[in-house]
N, C-alpha and C. Protein backbone atom coordinates (compact mmCIF):
# COMPACT_ATOMS: atom_id res chain seq x y z
N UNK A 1 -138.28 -81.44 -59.57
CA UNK A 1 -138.37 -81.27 -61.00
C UNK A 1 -137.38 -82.22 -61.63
N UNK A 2 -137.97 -83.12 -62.80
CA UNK A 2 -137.11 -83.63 -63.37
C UNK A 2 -136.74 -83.44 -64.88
N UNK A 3 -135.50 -82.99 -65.14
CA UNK A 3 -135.15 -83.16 -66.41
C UNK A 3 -134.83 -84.45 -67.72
N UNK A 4 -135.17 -84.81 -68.88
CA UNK A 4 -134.39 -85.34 -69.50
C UNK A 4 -133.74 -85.09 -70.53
N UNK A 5 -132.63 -85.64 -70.81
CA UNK A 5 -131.65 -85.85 -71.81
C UNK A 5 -131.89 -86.62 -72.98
N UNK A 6 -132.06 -86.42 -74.39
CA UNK A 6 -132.14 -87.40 -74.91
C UNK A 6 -130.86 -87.76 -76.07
N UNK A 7 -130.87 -88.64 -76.23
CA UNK A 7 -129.48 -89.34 -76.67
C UNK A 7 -129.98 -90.21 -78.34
N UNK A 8 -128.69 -89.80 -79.25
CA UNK A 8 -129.59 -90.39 -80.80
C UNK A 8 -128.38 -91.14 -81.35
N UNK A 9 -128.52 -92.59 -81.12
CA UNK A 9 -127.76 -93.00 -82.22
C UNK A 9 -128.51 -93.83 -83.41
N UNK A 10 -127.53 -93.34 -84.46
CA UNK A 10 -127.88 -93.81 -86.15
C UNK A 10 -127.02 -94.60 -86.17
N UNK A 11 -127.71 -95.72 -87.11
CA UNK A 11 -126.56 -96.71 -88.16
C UNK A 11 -127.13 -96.40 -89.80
N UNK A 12 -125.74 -96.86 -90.28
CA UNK A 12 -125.93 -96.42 -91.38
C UNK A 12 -124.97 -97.20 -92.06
N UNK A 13 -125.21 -98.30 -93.20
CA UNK A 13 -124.47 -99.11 -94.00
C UNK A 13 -123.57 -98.35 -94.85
N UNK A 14 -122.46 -99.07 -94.96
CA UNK A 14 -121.63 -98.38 -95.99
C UNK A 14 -121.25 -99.15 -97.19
N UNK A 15 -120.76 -98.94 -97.99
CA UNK A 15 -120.37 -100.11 -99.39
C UNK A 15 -119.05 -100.97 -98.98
N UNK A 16 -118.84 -102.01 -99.57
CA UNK A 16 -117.40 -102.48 -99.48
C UNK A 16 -116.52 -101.93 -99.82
N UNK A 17 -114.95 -101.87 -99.85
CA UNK A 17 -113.96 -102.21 -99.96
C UNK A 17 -113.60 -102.32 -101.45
N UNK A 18 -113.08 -101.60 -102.69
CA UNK A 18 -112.77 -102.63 -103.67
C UNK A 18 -112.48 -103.53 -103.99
N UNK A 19 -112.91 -104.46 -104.43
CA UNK A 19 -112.37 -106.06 -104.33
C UNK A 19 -112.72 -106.68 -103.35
N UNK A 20 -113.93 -106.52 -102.92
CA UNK A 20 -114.27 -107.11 -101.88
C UNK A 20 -115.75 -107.35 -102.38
N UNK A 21 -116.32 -108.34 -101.95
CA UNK A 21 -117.45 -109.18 -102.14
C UNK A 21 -118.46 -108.07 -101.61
N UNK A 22 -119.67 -107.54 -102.12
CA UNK A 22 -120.38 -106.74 -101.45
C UNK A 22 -121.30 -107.96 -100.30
N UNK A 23 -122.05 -107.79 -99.30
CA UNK A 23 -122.72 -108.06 -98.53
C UNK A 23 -123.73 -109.00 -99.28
N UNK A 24 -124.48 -109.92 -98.84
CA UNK A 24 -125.66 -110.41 -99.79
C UNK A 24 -126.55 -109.84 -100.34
N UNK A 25 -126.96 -109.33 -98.89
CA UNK A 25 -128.22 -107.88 -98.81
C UNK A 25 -127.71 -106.32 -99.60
N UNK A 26 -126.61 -106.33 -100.29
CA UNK A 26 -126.02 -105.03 -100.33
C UNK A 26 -127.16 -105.13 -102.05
N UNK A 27 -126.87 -103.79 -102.61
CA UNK A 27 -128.08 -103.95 -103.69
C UNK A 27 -126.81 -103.94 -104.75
N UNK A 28 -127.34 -105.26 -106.04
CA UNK A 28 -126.52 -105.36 -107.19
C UNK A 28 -127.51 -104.83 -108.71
N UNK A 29 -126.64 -104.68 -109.63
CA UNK A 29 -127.39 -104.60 -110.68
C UNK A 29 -127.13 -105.56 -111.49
N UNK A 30 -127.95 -105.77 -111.95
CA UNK A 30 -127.65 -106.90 -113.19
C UNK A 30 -127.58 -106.60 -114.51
N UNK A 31 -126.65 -106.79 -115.22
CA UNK A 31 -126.13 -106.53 -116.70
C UNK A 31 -127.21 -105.54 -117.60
N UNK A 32 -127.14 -104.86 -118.43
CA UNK A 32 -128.07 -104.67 -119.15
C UNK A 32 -128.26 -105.57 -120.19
N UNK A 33 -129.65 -105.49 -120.88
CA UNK A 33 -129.57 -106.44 -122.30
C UNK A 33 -129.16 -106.11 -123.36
N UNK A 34 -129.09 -106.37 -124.35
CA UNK A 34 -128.57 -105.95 -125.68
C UNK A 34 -129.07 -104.61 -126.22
N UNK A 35 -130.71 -104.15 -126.09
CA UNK A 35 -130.87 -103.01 -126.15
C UNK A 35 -129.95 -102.05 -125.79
N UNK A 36 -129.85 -102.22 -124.09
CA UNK A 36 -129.55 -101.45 -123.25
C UNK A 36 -130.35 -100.31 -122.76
N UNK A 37 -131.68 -100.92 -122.89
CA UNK A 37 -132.78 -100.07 -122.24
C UNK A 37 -133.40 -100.21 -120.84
N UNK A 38 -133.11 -101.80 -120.55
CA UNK A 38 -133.52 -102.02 -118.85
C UNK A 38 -132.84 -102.97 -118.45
N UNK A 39 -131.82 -103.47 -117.66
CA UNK A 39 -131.53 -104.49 -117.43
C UNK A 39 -132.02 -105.96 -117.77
N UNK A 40 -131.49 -106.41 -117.61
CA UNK A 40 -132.09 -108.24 -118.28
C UNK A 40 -132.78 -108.53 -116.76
N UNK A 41 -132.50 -108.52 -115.84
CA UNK A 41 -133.27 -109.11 -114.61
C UNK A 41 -133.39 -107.24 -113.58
N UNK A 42 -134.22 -107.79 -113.00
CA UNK A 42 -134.71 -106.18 -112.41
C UNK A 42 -133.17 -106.26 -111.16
N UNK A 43 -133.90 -104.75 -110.78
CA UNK A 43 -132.17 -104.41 -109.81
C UNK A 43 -132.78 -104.07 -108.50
N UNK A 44 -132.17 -105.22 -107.32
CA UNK A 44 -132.60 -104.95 -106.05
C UNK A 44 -131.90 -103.89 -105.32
N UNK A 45 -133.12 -103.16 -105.00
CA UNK A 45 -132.14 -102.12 -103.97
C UNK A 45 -132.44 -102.22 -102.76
N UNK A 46 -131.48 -102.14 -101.54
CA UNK A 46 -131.35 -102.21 -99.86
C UNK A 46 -131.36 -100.96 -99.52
N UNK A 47 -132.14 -100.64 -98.78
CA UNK A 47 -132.44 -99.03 -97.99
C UNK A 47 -131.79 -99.13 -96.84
N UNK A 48 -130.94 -98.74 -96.64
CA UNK A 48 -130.42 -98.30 -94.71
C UNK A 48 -131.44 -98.45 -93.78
N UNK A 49 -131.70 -98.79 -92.98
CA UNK A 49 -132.65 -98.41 -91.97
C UNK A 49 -132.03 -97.80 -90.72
N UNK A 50 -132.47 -96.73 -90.41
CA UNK A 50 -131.91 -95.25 -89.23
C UNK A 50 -132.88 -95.68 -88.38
N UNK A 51 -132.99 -95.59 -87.32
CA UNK A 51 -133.66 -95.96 -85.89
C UNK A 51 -133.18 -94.71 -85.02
N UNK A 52 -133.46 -94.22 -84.29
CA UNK A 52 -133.79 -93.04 -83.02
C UNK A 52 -133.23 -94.27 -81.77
N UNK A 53 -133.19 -94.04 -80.91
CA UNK A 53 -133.48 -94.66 -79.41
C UNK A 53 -133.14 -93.19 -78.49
N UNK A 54 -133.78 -93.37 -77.56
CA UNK A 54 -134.21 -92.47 -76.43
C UNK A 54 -133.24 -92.48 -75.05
N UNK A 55 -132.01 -91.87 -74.67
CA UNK A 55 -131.44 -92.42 -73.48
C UNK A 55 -132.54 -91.30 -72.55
N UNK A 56 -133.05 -91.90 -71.36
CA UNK A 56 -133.31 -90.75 -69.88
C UNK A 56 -132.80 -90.95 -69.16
N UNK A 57 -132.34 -89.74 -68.61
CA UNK A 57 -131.86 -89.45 -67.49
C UNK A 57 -132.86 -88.49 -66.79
N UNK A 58 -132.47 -88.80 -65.26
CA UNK A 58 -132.85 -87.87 -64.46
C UNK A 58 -132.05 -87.25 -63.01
N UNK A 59 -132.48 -86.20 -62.66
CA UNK A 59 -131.49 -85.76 -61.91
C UNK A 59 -132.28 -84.72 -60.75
N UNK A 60 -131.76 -84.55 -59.35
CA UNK A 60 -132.93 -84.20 -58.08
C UNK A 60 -132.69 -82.76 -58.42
N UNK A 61 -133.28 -81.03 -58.25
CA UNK A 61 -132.87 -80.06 -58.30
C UNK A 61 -133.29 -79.40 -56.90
N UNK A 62 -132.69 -78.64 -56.42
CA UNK A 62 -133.19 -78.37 -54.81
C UNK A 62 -134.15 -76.93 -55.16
N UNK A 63 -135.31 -77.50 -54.74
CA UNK A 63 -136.53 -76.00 -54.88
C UNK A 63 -136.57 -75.63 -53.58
N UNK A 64 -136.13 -75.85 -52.04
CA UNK A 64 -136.38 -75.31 -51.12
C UNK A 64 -136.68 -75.74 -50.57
N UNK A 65 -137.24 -75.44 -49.13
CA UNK A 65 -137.96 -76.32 -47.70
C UNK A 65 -138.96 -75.51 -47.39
N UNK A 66 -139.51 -75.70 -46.30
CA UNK A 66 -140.41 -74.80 -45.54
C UNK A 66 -139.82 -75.59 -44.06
N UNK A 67 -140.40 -74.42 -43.18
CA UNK A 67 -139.83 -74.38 -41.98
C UNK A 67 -141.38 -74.26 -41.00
N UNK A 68 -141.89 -75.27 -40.48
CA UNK A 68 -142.84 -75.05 -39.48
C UNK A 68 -142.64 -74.95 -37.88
N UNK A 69 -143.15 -73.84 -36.92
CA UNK A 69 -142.59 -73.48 -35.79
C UNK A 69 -144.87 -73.57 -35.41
N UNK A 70 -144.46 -73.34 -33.97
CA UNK A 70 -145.59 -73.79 -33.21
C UNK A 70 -145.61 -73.06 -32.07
N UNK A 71 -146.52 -71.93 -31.54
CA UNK A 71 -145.99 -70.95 -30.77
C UNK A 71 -147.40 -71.04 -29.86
N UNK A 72 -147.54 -70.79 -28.57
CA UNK A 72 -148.56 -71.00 -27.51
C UNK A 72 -148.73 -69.79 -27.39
N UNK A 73 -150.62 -69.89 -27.79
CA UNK A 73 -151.12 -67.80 -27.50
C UNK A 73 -151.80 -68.19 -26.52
N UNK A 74 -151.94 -67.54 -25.34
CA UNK A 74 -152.77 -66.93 -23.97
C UNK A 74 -153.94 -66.03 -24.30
N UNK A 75 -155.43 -66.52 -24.72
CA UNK A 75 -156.12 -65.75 -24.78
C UNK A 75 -157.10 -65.64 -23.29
N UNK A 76 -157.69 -64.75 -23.21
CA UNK A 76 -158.72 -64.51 -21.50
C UNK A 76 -160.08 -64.95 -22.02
N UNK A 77 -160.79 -65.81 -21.85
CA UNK A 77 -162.33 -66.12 -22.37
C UNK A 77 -163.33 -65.80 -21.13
N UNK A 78 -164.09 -65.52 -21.52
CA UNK A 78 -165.53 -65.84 -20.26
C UNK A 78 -166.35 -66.46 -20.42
N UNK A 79 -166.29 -67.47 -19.11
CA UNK A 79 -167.23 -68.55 -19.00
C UNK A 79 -168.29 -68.25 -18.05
N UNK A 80 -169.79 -68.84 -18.33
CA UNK A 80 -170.80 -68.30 -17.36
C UNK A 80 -170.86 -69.99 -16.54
N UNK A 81 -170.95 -69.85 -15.30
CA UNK A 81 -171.28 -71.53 -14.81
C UNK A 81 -172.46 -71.45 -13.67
N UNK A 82 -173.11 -71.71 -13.16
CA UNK A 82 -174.35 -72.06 -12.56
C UNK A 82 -174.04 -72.42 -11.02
N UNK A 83 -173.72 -72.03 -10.05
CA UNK A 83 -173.68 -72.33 -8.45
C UNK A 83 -174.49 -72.53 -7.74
N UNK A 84 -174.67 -73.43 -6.84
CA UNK A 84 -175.57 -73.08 -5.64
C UNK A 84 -174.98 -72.86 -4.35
N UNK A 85 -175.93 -72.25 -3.83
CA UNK A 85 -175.42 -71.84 -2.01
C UNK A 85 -176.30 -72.05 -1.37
N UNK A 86 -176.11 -72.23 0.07
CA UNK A 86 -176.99 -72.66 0.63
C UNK A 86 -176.53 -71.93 1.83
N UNK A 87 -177.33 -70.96 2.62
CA UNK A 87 -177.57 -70.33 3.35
C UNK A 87 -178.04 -70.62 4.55
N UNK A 88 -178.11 -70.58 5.79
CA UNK A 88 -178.84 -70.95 6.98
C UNK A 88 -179.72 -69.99 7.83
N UNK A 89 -180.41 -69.73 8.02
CA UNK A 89 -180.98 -68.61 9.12
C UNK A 89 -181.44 -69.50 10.22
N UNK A 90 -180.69 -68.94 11.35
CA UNK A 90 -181.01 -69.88 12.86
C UNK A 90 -182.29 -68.66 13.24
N UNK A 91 -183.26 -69.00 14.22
CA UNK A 91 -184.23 -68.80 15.15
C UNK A 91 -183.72 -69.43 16.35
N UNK A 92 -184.02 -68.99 17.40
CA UNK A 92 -184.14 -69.73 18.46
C UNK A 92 -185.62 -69.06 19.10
N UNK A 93 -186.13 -70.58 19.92
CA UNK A 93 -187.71 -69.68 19.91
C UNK A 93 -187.92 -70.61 21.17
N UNK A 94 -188.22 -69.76 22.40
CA UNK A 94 -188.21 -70.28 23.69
C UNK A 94 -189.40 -71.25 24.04
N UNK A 95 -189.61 -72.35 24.79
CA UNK A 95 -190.30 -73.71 24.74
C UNK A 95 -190.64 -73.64 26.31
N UNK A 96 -189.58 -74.30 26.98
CA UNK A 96 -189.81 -74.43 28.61
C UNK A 96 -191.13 -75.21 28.55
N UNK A 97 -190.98 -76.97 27.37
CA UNK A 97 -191.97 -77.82 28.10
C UNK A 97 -191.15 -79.03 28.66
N UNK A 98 -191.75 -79.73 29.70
CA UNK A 98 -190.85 -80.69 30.37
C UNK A 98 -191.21 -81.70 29.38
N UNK A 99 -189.73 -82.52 29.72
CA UNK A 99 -190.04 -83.91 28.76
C UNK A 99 -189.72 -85.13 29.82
N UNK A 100 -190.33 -86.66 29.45
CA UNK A 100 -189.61 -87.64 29.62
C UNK A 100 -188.05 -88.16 29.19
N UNK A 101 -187.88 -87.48 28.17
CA UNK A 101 -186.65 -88.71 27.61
C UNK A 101 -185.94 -87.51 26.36
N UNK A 102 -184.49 -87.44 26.33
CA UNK A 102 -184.49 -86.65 25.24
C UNK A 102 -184.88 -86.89 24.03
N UNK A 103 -185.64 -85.49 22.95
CA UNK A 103 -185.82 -85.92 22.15
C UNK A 103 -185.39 -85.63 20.91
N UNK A 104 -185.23 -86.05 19.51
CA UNK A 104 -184.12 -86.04 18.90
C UNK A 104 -184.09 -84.96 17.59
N UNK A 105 -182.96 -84.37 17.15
CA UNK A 105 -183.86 -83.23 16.47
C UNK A 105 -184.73 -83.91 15.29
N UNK A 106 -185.70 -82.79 14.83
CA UNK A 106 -186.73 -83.17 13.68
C UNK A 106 -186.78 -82.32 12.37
N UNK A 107 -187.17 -82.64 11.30
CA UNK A 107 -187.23 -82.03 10.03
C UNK A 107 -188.98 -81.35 10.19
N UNK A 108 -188.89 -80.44 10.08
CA UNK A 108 -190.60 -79.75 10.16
C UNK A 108 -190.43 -78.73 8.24
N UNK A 109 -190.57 -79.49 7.68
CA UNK A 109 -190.38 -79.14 5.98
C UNK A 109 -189.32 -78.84 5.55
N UNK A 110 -188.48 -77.40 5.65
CA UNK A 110 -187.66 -77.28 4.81
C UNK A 110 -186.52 -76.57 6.23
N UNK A 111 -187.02 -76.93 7.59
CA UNK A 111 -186.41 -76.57 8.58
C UNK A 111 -186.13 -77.76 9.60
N UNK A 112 -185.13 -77.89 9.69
CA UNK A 112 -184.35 -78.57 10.68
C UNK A 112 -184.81 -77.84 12.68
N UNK A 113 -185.70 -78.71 13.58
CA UNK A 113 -185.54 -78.35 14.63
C UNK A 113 -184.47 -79.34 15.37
N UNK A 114 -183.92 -78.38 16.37
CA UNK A 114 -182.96 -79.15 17.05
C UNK A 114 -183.18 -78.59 18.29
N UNK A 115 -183.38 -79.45 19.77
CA UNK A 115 -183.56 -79.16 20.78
C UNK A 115 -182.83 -78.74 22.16
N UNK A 116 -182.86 -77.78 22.69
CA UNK A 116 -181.87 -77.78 23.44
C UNK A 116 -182.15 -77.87 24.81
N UNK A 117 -181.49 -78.39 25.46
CA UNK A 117 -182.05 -79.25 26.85
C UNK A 117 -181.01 -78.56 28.10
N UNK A 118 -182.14 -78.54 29.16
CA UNK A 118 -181.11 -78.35 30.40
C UNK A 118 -182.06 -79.14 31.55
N UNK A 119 -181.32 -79.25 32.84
CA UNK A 119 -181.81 -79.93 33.75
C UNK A 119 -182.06 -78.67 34.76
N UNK A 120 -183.25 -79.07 35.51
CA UNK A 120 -183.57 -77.91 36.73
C UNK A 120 -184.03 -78.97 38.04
N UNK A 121 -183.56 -78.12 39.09
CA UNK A 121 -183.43 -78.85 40.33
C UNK A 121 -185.04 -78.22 40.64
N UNK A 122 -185.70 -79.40 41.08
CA UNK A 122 -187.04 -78.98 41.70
C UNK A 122 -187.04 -80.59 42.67
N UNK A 123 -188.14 -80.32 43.24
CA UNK A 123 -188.36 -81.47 44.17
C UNK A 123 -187.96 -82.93 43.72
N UNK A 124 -188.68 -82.64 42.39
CA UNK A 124 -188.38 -83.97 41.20
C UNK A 124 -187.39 -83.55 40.04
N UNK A 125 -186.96 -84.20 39.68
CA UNK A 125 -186.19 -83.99 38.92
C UNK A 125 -186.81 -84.17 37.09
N UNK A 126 -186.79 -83.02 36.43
CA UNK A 126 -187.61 -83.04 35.18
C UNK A 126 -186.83 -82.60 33.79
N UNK A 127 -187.33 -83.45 33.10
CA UNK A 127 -186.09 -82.78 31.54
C UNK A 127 -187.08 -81.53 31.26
N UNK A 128 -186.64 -81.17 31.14
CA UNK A 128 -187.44 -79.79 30.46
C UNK A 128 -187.39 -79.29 29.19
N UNK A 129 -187.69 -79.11 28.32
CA UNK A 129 -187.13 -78.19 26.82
C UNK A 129 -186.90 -76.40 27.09
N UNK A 130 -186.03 -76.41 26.95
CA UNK A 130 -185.97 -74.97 27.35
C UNK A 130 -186.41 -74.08 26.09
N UNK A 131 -185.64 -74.37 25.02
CA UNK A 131 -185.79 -73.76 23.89
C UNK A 131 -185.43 -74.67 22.73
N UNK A 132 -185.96 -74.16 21.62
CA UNK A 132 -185.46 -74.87 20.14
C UNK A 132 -184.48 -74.08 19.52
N UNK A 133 -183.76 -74.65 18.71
CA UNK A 133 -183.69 -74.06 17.89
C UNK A 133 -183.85 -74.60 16.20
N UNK A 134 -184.39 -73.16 15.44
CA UNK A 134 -185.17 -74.06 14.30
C UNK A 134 -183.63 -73.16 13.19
N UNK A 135 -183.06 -74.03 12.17
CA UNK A 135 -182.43 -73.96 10.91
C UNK A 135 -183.25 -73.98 9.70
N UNK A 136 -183.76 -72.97 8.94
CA UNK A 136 -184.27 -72.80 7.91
C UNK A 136 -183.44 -73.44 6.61
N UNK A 137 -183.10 -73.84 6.29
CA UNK A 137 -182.30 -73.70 4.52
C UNK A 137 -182.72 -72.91 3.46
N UNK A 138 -181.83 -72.22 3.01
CA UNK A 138 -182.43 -71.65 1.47
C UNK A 138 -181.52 -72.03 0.61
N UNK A 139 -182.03 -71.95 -0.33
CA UNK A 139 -181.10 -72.66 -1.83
C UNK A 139 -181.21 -71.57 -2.90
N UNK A 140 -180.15 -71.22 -3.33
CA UNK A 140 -180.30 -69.33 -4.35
C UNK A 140 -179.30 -70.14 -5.34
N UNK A 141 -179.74 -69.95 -6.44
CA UNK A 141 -179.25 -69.86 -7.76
C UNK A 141 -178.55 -68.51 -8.26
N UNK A 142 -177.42 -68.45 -8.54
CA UNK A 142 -176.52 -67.41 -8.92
C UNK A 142 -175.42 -67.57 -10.17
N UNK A 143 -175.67 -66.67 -11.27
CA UNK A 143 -175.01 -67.11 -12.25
C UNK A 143 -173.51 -65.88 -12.22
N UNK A 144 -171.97 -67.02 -12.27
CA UNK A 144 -171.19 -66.85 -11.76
C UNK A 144 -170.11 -66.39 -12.88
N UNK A 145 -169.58 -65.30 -13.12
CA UNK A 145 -168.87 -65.35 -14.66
C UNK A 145 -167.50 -64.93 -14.19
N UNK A 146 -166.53 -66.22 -15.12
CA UNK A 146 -165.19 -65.73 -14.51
C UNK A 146 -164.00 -65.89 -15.61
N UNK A 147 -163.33 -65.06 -15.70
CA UNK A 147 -161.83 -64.92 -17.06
C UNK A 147 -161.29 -66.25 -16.53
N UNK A 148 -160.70 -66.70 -17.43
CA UNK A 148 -159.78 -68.10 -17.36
C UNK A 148 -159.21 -67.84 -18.13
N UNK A 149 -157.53 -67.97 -18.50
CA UNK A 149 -157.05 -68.32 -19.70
C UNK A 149 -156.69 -69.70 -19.89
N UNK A 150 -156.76 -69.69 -21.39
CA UNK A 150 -156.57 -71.23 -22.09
C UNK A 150 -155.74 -70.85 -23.29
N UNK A 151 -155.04 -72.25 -23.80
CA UNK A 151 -154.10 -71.88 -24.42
C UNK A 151 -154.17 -72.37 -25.83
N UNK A 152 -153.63 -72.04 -27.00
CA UNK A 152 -153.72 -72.14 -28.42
C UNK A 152 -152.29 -72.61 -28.71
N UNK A 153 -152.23 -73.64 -29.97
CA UNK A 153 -150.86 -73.41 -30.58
C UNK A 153 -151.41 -72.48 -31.94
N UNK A 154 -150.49 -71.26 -32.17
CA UNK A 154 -150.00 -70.64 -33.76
C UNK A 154 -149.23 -71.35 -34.46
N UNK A 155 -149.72 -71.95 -35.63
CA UNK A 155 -149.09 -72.50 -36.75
C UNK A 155 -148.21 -71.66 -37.67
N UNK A 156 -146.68 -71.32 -37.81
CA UNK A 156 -146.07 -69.92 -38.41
C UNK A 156 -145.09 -71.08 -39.53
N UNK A 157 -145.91 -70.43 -40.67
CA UNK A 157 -144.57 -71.65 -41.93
C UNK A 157 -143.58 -70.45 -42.56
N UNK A 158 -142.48 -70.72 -42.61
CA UNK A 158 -141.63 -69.69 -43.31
C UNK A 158 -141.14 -70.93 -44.62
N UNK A 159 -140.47 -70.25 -45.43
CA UNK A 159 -139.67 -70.07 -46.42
C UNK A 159 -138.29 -70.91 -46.78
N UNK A 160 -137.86 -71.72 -46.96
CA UNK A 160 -136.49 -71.66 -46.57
C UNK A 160 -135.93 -71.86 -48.50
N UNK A 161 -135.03 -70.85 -49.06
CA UNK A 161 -134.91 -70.54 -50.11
C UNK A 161 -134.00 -71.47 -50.79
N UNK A 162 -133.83 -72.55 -51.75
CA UNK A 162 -132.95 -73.05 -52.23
C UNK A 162 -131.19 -72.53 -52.08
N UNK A 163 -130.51 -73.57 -51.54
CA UNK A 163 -129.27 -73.25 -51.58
C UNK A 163 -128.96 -72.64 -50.88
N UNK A 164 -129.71 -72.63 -49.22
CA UNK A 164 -129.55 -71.41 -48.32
C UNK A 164 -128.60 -71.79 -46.98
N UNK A 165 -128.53 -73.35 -47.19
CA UNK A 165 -127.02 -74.02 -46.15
C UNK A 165 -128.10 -74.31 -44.97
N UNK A 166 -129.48 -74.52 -44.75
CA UNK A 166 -130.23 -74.67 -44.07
C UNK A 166 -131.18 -75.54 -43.99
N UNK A 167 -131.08 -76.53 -43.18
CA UNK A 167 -131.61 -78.11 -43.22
C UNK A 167 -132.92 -77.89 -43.24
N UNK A 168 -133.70 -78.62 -45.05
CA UNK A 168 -134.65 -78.71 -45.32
C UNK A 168 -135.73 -80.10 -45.22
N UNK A 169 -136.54 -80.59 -45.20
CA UNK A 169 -137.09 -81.81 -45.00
C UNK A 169 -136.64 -82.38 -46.22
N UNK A 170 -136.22 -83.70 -46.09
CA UNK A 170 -136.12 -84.45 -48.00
C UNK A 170 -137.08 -84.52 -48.63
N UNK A 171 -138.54 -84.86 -47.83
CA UNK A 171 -139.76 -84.73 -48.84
C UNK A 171 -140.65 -84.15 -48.22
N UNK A 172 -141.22 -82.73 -49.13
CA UNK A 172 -142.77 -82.31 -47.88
C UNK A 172 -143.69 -83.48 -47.59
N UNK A 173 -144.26 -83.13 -46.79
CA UNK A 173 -145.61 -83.75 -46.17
C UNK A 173 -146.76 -82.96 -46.07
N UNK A 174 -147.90 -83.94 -46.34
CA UNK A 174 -149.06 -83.17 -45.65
C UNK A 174 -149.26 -83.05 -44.48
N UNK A 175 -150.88 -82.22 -44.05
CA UNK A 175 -150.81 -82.09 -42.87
C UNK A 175 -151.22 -83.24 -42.21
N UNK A 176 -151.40 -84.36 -42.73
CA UNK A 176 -151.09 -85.46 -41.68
C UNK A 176 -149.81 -85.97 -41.60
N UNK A 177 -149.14 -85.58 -42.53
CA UNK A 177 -147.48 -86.05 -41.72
C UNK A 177 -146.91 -87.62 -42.41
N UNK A 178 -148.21 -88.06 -42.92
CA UNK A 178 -147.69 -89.36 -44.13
C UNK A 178 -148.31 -89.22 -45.72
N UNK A 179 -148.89 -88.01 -46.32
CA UNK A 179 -148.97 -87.76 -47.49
C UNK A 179 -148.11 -86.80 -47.81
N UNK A 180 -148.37 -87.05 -48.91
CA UNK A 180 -147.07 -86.18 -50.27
C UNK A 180 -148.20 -84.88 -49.96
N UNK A 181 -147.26 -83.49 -49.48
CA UNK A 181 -148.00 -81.68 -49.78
C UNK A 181 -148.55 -81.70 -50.79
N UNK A 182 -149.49 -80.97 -51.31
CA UNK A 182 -150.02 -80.62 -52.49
C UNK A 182 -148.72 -79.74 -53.09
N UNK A 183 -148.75 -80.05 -54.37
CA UNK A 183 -147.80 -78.70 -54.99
C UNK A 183 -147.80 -77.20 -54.88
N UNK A 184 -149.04 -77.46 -54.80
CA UNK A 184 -149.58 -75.12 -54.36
C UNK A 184 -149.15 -75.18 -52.86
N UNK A 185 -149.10 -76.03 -52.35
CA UNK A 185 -148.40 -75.53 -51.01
C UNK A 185 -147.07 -75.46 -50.78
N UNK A 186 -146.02 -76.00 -51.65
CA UNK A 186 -144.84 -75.48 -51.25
C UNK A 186 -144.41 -74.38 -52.09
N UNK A 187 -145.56 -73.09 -52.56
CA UNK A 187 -145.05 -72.24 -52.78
C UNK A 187 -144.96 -71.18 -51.50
């Protein structure tokens, strides 16, 4: 808030001195005429002129601060998120056909066979398949919901009262931090 002062000086002419020459500009009369009903030459008169001037001043008055603090809240939310799993179911499913040469496992659609081999002593010597075994896959969709906390800042503005011995900002700010506060906000 700023105040001003205002400040008035007048001038104001004064007459001479007796015996002293009046000013040029000072106002004379001139003789009357013989009538003595109007002077013989007309009579100039000089008006003072008074003028005003304006001194301002101004001067800072302390209205107060505000005090901003910033405090971290812990809230629990629930989030839903989408998983997959993947499951296996083994078979094993007995074969006992002879082979030439091992052979290597195979994909039969959505199952993995894999072969399992042993050697048997006979006259000749023969690979045999003894058994398979077949790996199914399944794929299950499961919707998974779990608390997390996440964190907030609280914005808390206090007060700080003129003349309270408690370090105030020199000039508010807005909330970006390089404009001038609105005035309704530092109430």
């Amino acid at each position: 808030m700023r105040r001003v002062a205002l400040g008035m000086t007048t001038r104001k002419r004064t007459d001479p001195a007796p015996g002293k020459k009046p000013p040029s500009d000072a106002p004379t009369v001139a003789p009357a005429d013989a009538s003595g009903d109007r002077p013989a030459t007309q009579e100039r008169h000089v008006l003072p002129v008074v003028e005003e001037r304006a001194a301002v001043t101004t001067h800072e008055v302390d209205k107060g601060g505000v005090r901003v603090s910033t405090e971290i809240v812990t809230e629990d939310e629930t989030v839903e998120t989408e998983l997959h799993d993947q499951t296996a179911e083994l078979e094993r499913v007995r074969v006992d056909r002879v082979v030439e040469e091992r052979p290597e496992p195979r994909l039969e659609g959505d199952t993995v066979v894999v072969p399992i081999l042993e050697e048997r002593v006979v006259v000749t010597k023969q690979l045999v398949v003894t058994e398979e075994v077949r790996i199914k896959i399944d794929e299950v969709t499961r919707l998974d919901k779990q608390s997390i906390p996440l964190a907030k800042e609280k914005v808390t503005i206090n007060r700080i009262p003129p003349g309270s011995g408690e370090d105030a900002p020199s000039a508010p700010t807005g909330p970006g931090g390089d404009a001038p506060a609105h005035p309704d906000s530092r109430r």
